[in-house]
PDB file of N, CA and C in Angstrom:
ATOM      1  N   UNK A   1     -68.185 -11.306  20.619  1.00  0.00           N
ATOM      2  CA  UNK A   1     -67.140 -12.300  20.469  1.00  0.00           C
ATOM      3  C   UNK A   1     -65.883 -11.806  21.164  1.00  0.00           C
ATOM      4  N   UNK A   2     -65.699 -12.671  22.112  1.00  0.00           N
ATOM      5  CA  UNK A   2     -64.054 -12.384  22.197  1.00  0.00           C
ATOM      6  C   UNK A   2     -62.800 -12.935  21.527  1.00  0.00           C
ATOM      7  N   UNK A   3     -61.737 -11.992  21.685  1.00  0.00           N
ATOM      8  CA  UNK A   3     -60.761 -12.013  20.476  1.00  0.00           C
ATOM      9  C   UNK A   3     -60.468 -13.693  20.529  1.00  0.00           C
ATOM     10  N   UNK A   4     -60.102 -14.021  21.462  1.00  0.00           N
ATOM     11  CA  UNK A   4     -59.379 -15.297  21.170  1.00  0.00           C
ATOM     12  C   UNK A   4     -60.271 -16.342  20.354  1.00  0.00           C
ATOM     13  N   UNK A   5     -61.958 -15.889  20.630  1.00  0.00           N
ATOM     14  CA  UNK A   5     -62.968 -16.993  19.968  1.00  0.00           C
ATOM     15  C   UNK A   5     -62.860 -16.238  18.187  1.00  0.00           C
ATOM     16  N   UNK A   6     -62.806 -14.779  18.341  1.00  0.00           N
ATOM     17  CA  UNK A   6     -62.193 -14.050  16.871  1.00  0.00           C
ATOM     18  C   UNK A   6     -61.105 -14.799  15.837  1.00  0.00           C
ATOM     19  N   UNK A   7     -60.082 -14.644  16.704  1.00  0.00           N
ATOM     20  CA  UNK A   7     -58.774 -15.556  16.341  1.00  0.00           C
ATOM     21  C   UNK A   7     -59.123 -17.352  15.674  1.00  0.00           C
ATOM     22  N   UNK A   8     -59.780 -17.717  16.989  1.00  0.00           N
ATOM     23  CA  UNK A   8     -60.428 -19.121  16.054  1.00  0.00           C
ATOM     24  C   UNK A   8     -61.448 -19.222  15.009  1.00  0.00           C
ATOM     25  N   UNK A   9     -61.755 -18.715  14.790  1.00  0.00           N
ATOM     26  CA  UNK A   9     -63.115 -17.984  13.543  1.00  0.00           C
ATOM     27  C   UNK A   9     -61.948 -18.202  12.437  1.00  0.00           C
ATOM     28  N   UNK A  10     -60.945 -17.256  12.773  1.00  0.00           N
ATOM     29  CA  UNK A  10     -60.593 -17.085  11.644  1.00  0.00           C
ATOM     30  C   UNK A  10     -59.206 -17.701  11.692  1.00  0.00           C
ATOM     31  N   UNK A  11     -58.807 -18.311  12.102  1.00  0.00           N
ATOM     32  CA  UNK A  11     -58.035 -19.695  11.908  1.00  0.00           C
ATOM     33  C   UNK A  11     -58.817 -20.887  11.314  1.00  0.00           C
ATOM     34  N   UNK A  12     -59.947 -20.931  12.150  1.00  0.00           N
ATOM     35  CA  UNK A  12     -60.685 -22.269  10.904  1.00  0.00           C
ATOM     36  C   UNK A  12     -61.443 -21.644  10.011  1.00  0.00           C
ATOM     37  N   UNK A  13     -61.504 -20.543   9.253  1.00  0.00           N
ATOM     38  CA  UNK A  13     -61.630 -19.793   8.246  1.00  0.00           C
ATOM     39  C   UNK A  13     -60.680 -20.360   7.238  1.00  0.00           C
ATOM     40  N   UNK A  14     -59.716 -19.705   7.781  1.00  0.00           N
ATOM     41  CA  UNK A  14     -58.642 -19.632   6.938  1.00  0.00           C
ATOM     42  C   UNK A  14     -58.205 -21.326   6.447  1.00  0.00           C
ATOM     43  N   UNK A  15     -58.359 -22.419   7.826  1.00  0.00           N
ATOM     44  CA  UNK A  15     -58.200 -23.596   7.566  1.00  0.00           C
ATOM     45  C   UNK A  15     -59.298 -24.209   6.349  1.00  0.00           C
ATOM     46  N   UNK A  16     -60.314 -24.132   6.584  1.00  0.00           N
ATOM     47  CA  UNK A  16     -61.651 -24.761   5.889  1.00  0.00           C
ATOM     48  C   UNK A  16     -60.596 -23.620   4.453  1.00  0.00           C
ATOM     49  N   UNK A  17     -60.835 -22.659   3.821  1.00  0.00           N
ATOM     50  CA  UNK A  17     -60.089 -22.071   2.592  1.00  0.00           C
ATOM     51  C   UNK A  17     -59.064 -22.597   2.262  1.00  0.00           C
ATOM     52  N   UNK A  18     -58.451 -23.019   2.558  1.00  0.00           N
ATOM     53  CA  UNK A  18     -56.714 -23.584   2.088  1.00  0.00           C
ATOM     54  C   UNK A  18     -57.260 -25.036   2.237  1.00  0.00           C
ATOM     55  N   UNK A  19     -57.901 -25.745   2.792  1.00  0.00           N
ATOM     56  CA  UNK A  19     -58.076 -27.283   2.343  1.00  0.00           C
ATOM     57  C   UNK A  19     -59.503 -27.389   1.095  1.00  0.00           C
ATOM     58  N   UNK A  20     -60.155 -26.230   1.064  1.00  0.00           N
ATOM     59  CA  UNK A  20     -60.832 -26.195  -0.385  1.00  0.00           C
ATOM     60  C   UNK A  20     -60.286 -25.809  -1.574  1.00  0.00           C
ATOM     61  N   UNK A  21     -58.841 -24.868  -1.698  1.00  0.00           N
ATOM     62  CA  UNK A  21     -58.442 -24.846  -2.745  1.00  0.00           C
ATOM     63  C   UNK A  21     -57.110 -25.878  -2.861  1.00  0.00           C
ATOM     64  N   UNK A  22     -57.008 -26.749  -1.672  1.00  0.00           N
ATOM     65  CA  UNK A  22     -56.255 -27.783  -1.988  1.00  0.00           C
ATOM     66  C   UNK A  22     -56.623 -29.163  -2.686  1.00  0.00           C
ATOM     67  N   UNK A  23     -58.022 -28.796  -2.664  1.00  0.00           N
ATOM     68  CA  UNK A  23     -58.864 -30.215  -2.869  1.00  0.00           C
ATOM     69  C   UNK A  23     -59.210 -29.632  -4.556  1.00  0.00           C
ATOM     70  N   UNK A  24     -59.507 -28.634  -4.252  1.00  0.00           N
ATOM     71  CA  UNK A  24     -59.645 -27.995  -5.627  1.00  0.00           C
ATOM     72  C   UNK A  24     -58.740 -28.248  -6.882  1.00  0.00           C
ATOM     73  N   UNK A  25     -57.595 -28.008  -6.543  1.00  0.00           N
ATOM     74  CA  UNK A  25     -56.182 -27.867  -6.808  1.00  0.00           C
ATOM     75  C   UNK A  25     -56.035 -29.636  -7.261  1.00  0.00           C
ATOM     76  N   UNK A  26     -56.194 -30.587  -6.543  1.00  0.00           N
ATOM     77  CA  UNK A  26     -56.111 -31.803  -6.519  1.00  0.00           C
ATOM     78  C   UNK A  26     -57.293 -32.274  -7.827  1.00  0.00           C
ATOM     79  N   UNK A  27     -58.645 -31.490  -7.563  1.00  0.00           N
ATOM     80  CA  UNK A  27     -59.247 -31.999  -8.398  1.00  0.00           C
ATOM     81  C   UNK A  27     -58.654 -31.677 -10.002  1.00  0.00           C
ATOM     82  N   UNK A  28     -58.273 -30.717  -9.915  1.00  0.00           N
ATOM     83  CA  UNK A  28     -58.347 -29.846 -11.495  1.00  0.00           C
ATOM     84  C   UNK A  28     -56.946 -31.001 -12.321  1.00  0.00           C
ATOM     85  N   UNK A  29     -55.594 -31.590 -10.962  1.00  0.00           N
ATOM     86  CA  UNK A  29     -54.422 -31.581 -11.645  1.00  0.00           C
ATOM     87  C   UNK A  29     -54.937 -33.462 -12.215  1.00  0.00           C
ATOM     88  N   UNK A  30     -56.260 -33.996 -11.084  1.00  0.00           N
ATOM     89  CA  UNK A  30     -56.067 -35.583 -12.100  1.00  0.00           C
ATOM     90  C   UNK A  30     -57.055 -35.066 -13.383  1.00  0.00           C
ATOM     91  N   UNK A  31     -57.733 -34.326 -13.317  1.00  0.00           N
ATOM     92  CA  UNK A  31     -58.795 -33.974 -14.882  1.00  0.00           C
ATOM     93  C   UNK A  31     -57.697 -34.073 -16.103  1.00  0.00           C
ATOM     94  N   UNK A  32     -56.452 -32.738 -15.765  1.00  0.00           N
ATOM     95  CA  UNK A  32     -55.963 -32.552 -16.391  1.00  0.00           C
ATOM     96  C   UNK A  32     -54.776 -34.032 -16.132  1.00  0.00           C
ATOM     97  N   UNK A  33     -54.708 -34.973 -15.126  1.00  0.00           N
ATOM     98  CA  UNK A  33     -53.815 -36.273 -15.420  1.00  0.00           C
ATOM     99  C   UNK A  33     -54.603 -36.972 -16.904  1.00  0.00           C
ATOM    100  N   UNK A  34     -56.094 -37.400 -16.294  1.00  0.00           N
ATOM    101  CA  UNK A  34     -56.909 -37.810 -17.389  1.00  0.00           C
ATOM    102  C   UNK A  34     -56.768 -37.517 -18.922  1.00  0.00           C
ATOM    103  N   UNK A  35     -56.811 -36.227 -19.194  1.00  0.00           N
ATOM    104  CA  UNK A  35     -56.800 -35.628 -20.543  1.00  0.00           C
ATOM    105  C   UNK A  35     -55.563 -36.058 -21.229  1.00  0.00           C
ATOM    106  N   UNK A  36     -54.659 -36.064 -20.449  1.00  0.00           N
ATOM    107  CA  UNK A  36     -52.891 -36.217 -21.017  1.00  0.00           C
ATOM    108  C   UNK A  36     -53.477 -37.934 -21.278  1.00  0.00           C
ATOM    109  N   UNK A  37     -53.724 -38.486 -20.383  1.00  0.00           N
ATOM    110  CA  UNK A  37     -53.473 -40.161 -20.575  1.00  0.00           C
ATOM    111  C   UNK A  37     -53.983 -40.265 -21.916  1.00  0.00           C
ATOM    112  N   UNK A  38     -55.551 -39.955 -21.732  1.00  0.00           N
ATOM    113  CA  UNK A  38     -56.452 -40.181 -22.926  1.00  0.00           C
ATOM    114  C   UNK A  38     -55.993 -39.433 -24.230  1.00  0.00           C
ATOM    115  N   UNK A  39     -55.097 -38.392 -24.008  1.00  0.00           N
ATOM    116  CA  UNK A  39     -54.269 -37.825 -25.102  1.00  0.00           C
ATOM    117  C   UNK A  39     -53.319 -39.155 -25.401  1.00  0.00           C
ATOM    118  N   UNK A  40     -52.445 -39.187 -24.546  1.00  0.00           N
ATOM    119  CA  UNK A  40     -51.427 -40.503 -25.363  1.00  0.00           C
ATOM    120  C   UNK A  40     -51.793 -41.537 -25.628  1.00  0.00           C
ATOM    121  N   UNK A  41     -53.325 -42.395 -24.973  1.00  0.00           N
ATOM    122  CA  UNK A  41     -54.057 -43.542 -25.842  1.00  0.00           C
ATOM    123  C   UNK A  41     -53.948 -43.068 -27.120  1.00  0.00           C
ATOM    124  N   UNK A  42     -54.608 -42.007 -27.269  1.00  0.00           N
ATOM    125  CA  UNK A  42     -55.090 -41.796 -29.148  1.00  0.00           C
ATOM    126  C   UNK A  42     -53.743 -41.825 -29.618  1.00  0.00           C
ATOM    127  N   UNK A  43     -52.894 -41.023 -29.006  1.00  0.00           N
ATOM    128  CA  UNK A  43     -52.060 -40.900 -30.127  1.00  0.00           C
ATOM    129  C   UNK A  43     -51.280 -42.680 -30.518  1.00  0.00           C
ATOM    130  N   UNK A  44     -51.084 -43.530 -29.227  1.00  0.00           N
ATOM    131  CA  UNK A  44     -50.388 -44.439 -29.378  1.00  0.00           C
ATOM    132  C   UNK A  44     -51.514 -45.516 -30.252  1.00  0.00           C
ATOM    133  N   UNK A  45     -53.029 -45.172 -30.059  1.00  0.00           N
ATOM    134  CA  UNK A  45     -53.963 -45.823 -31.094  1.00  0.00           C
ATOM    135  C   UNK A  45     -53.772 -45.841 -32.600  1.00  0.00           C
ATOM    136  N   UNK A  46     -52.972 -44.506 -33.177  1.00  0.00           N
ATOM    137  CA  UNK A  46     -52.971 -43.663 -34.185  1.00  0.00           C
ATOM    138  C   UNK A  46     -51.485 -44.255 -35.008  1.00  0.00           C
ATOM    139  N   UNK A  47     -50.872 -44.271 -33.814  1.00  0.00           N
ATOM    140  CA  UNK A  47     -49.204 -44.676 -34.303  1.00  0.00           C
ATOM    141  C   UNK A  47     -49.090 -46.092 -34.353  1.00  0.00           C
ATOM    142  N   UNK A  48     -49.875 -46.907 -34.321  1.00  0.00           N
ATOM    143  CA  UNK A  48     -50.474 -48.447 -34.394  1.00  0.00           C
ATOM    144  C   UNK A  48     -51.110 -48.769 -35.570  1.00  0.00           C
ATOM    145  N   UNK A  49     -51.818 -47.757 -35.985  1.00  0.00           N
ATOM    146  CA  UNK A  49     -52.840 -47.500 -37.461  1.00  0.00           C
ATOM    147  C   UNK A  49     -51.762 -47.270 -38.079  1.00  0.00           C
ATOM    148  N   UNK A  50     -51.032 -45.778 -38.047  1.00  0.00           N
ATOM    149  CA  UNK A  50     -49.748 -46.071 -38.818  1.00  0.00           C
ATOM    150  C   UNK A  50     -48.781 -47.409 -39.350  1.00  0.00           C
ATOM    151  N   UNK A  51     -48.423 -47.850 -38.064  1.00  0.00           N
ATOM    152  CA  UNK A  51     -47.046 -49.127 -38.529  1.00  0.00           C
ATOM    153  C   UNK A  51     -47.724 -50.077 -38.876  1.00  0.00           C
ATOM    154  N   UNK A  52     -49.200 -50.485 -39.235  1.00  0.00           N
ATOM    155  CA  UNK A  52     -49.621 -51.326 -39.661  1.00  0.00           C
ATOM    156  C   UNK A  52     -49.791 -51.219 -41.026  1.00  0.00           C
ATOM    157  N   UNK A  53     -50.515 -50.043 -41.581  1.00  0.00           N
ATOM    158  CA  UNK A  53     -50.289 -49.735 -42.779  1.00  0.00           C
ATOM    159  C   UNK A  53     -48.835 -49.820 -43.688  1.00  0.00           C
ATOM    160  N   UNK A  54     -47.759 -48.838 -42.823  1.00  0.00           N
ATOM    161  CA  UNK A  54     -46.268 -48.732 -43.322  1.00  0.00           C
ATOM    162  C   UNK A  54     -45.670 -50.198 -43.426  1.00  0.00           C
ATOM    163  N   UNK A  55     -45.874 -51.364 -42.435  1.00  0.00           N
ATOM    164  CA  UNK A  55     -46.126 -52.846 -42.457  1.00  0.00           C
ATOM    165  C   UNK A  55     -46.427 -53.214 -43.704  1.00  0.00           C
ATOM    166  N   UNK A  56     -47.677 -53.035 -43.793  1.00  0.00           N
ATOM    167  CA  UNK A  56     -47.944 -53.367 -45.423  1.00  0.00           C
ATOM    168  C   UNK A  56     -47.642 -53.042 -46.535  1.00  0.00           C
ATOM    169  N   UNK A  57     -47.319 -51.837 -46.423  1.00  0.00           N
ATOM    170  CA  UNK A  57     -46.779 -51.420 -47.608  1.00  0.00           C
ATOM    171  C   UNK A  57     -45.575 -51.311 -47.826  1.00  0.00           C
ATOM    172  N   UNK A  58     -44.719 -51.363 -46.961  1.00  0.00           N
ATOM    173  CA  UNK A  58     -43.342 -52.455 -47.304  1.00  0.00           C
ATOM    174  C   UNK A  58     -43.320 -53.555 -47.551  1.00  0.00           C
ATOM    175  N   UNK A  59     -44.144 -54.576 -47.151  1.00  0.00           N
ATOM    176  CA  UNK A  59     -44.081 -55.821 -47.674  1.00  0.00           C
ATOM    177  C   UNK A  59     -44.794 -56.168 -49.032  1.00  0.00           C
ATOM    178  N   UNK A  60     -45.650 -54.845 -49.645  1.00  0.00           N
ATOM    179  CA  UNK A  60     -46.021 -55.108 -50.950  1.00  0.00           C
ATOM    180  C   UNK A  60     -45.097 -54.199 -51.850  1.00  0.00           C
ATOM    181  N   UNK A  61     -44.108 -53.242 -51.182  1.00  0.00           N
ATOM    182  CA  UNK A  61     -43.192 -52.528 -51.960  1.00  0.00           C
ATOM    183  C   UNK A  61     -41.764 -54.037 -52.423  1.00  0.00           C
ATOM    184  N   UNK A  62     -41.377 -54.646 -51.100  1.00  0.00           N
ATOM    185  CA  UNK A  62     -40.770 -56.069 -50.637  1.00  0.00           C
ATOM    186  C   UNK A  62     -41.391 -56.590 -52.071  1.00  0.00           C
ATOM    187  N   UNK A  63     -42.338 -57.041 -52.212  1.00  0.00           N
ATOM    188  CA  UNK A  63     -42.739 -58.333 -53.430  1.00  0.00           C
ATOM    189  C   UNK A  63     -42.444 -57.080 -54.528  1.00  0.00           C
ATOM    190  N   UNK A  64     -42.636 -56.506 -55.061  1.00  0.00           N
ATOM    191  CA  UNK A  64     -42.853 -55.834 -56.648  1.00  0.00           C
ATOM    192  C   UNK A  64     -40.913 -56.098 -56.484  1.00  0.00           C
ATOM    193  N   UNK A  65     -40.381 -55.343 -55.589  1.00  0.00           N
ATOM    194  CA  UNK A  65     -38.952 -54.982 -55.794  1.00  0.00           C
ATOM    195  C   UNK A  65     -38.357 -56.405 -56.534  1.00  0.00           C
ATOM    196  N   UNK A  66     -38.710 -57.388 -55.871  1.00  0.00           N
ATOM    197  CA  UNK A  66     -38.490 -58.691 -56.082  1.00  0.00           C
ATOM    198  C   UNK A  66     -38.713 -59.016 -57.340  1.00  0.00           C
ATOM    199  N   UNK A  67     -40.226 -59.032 -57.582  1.00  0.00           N
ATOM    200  CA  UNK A  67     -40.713 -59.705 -59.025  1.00  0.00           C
ATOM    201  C   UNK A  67     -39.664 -58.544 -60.302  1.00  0.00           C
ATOM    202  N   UNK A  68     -39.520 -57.321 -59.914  1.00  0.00           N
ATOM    203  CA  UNK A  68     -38.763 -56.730 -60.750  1.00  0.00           C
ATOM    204  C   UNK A  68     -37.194 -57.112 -60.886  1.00  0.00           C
ATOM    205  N   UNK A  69     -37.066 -57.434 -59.917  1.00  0.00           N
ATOM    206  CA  UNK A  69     -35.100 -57.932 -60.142  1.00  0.00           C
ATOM    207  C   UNK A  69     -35.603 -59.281 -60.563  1.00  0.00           C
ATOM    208  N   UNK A  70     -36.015 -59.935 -60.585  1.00  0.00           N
ATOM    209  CA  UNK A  70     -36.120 -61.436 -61.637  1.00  0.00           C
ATOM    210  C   UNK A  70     -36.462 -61.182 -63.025  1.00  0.00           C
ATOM    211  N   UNK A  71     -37.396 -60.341 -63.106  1.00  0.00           N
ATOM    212  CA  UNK A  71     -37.949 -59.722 -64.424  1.00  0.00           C
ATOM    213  C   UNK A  71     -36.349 -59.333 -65.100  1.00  0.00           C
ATOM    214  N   UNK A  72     -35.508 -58.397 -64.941  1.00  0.00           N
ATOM    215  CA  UNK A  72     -34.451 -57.991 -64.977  1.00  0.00           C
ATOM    216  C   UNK A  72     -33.318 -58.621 -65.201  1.00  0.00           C
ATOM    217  N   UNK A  73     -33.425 -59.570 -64.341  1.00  0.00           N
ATOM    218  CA  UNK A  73     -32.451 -60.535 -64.478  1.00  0.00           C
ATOM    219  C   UNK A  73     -32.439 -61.453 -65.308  1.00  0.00           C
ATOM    220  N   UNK A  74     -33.961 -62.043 -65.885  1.00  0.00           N
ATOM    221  CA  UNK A  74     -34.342 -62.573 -66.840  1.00  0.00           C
ATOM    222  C   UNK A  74     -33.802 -61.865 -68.682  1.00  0.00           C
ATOM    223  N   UNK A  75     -34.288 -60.635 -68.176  1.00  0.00           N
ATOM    224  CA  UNK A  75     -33.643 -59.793 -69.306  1.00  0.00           C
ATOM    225  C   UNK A  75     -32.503 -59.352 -69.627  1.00  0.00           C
ATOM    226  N   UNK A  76     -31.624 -59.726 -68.670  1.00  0.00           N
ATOM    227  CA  UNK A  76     -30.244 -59.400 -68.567  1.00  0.00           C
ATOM    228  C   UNK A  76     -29.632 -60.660 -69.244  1.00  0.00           C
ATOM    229  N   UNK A  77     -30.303 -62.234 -68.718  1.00  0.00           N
ATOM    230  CA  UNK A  77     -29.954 -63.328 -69.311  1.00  0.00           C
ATOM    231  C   UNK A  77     -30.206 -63.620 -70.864  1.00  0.00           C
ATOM    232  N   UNK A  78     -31.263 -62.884 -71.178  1.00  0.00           N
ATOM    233  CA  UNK A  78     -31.790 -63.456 -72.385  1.00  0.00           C
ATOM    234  C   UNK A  78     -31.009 -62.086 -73.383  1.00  0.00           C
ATOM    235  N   UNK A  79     -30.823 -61.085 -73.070  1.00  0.00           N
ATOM    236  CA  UNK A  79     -29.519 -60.261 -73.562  1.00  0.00           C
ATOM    237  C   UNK A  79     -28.071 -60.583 -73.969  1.00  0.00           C
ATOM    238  N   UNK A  80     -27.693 -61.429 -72.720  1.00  0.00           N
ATOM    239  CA  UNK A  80     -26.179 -62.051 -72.539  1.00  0.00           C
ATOM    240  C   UNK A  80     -26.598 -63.410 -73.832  1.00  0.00           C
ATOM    241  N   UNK A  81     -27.706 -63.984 -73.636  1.00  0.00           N
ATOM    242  CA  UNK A  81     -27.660 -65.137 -75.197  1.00  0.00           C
ATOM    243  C   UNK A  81     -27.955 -64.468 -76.248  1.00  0.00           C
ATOM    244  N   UNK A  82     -28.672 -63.482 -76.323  1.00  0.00           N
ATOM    245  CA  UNK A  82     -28.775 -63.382 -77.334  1.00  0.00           C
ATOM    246  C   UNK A  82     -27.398 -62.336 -77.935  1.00  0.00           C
ATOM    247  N   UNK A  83     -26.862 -61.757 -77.232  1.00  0.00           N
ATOM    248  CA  UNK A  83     -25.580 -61.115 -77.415  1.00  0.00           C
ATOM    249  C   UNK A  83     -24.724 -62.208 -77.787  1.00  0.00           C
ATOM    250  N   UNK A  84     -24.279 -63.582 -77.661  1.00  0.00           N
ATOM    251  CA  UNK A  84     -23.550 -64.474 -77.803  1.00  0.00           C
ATOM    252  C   UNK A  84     -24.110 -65.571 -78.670  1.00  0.00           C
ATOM    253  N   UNK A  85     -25.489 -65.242 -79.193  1.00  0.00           N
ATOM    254  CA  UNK A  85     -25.456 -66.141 -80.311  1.00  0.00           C
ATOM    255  C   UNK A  85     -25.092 -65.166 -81.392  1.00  0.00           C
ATOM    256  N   UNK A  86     -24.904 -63.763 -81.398  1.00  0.00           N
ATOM    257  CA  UNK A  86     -25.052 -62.871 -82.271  1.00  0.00           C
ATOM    258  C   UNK A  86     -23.682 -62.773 -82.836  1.00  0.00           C
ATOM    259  N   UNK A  87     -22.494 -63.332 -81.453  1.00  0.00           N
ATOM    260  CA  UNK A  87     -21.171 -63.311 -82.171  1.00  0.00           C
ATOM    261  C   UNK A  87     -20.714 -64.238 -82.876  1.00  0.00           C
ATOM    262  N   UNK A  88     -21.027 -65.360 -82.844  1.00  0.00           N
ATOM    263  CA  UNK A  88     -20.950 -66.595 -83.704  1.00  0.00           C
ATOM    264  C   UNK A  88     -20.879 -66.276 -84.974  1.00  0.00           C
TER     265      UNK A  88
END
């Protein structure tokens, strides 16, 4: 071999190596794009399961709070008469 055909050997050596660990490099960073996405589906799947539940259970915490201040208020009324038939 002569040098200059040496020299090209190992220029497209070196070329073919640096575009395999670029491709390489490319492959590994969408795997790891993939994993992140499919990481934040679940989690945003998860935090959906959440506010649906917390949803509900404010709106059944919402009704009791309710039926209890009427309950209350009922008893507060029937207190105030019966406190005022008591002063008579």
């Amino acid at each position: 071999m002569t040098p200059s055909t040496e020299a090209l050997a190992l220029a497209g050596a070196f070329v073919t190596a640096s575009l395999w660990m670029i491709r390489t490099s490319f492959q590994q960073q969408r795997a790891f794009a993939e994993r992140f996405i499919r990481h934040l589906e679940s989690s945003l799947e998860a935090l959906k399961s959440e506010t649906a539940f917390t949803r509900k259970a404010i709106c059944r915490l919402t009704g009791a709070v309710r039926r209890n201040s009427q309950l209350l208020r009922r008893l507060v009324e029937k207190e105030e008469d019966d406190g005022a038939l008591g002063e008579r």
